[in-house]
C-alpha atoms as a PDB file:
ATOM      1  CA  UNK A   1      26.434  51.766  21.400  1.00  0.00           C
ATOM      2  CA  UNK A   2      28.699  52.591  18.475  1.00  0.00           C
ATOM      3  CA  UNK A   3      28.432  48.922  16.982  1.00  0.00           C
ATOM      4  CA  UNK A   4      26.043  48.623  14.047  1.00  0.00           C
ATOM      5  CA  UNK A   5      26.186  44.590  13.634  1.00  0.00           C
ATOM      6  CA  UNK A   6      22.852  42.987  12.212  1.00  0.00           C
ATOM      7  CA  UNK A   7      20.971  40.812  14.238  1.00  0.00           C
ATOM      8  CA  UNK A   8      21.661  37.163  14.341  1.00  0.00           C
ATOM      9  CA  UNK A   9      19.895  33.638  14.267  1.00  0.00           C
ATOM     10  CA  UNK A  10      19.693  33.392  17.637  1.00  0.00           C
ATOM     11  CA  UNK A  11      18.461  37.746  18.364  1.00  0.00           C
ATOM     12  CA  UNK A  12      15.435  36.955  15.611  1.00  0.00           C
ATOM     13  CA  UNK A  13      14.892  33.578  17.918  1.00  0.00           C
ATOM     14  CA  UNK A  14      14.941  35.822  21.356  1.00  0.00           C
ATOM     15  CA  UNK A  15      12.539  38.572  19.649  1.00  0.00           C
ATOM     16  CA  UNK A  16      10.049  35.559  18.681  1.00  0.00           C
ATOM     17  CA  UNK A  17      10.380  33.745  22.086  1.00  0.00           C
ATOM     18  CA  UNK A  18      10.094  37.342  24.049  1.00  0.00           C
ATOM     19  CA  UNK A  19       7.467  38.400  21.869  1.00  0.00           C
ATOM     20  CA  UNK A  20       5.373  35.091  22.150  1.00  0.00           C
ATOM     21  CA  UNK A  21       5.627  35.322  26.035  1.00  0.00           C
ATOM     22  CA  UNK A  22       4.318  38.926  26.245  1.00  0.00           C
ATOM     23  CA  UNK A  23       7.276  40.767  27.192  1.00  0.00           C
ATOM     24  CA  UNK A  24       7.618  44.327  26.278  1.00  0.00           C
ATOM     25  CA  UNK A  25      10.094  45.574  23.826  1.00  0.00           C
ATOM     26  CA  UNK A  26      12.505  47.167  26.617  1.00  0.00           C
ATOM     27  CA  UNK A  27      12.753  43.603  28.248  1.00  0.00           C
ATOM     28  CA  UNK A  28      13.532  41.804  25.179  1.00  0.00           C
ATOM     29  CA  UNK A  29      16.134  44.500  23.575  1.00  0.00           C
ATOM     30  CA  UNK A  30      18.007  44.038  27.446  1.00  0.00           C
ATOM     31  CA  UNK A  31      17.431  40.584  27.356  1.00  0.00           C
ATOM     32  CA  UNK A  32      19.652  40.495  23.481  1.00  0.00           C
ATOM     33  CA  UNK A  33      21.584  43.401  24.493  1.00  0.00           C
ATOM     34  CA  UNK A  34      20.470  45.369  21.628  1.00  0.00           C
ATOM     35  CA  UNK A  35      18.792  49.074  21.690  1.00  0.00           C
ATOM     36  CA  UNK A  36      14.966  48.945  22.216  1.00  0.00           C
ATOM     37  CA  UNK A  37      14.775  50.993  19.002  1.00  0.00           C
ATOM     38  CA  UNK A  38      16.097  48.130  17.010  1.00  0.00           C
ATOM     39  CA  UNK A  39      14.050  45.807  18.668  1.00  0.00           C
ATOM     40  CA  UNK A  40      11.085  48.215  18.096  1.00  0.00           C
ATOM     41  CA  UNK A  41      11.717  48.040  14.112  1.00  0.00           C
ATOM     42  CA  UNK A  42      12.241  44.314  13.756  1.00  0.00           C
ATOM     43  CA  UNK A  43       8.722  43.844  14.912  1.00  0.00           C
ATOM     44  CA  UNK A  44       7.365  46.424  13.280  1.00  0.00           C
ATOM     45  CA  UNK A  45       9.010  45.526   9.629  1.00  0.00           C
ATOM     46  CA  UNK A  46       8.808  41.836   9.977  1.00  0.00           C
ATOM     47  CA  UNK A  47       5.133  41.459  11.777  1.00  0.00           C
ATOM     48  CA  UNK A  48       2.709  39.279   9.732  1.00  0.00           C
ATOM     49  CA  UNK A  49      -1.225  40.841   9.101  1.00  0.00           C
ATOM     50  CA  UNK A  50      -2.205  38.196  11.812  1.00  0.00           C
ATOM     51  CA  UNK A  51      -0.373  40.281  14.240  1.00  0.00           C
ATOM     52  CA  UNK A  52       2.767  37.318  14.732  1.00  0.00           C
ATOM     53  CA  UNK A  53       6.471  38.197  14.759  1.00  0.00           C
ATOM     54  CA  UNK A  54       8.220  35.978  11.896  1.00  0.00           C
ATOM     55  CA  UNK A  55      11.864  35.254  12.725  1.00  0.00           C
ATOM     56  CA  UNK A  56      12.140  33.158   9.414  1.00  0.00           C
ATOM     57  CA  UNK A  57      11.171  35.468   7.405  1.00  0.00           C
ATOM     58  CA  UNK A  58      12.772  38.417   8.941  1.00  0.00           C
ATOM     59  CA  UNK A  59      16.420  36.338   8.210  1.00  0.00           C
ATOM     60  CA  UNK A  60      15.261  35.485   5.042  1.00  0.00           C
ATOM     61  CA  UNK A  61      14.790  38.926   4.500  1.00  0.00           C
ATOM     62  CA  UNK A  62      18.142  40.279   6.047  1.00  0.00           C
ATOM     63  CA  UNK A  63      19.765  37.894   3.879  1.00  0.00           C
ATOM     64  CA  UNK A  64      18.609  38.974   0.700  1.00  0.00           C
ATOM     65  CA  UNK A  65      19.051  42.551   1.720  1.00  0.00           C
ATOM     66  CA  UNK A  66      22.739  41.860   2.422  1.00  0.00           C
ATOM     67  CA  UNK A  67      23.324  39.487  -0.615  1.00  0.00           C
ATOM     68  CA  UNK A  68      21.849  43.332  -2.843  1.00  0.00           C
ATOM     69  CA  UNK A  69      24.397  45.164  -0.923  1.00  0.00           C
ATOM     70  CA  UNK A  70      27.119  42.911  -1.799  1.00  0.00           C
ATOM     71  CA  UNK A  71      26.587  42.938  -5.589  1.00  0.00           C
ATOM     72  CA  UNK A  72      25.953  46.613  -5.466  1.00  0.00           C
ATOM     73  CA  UNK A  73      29.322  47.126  -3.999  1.00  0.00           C
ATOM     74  CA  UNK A  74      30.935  44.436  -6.526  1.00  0.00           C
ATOM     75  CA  UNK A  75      29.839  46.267  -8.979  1.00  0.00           C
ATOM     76  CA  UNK A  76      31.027  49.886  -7.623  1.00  0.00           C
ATOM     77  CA  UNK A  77      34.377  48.461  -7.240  1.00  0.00           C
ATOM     78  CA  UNK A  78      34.728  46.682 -10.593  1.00  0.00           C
ATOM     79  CA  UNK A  79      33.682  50.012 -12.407  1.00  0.00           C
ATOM     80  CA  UNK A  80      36.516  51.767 -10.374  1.00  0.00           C
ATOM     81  CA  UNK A  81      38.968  49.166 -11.340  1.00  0.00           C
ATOM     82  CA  UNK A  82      37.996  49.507 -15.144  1.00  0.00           C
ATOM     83  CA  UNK A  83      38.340  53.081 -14.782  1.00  0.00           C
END
């Protein structure tokens, strides 16, 4: 399992569709070939008050997250170059 990439268009698309068909988390993290424990916490961070899985809004999410990270690290680097 060693492999930490984030999930993709197309894993948020298989949680939704899994999800939305009533299979349990175990199914759908085989289905993706991801752990169930990652599976587990994308539906549990990214799961409306109505109870619904959002896929949109969990990549607009991951995005945003990344997009921090990136600047964060810009700016780590830059102050090491300066210094």
């Amino acid at each position: 399992m060693g492999c930490r990439r984030m999930l993709g268009v197309e894993d948020r698309a298989a949680i939704m569709a899994g999800v939305d068909a009533g299979l349990s988390q175990v199914r759908i993290a085989h289905l993706i070939g991801r752990s169930p424990s990652v599976v587990c916490r994308e539906i549990a961070r990214h799961t409306g008050p109505d109870g619904k899985y959002r896929a949109e809004e969990a990549g607009k999410a991951a995005r945003a997250a990344s997009a921090a990270l990136r600047s964060a690290c810009w700016i780590v680097m830059r102050s090491f170059a300066a210094a």
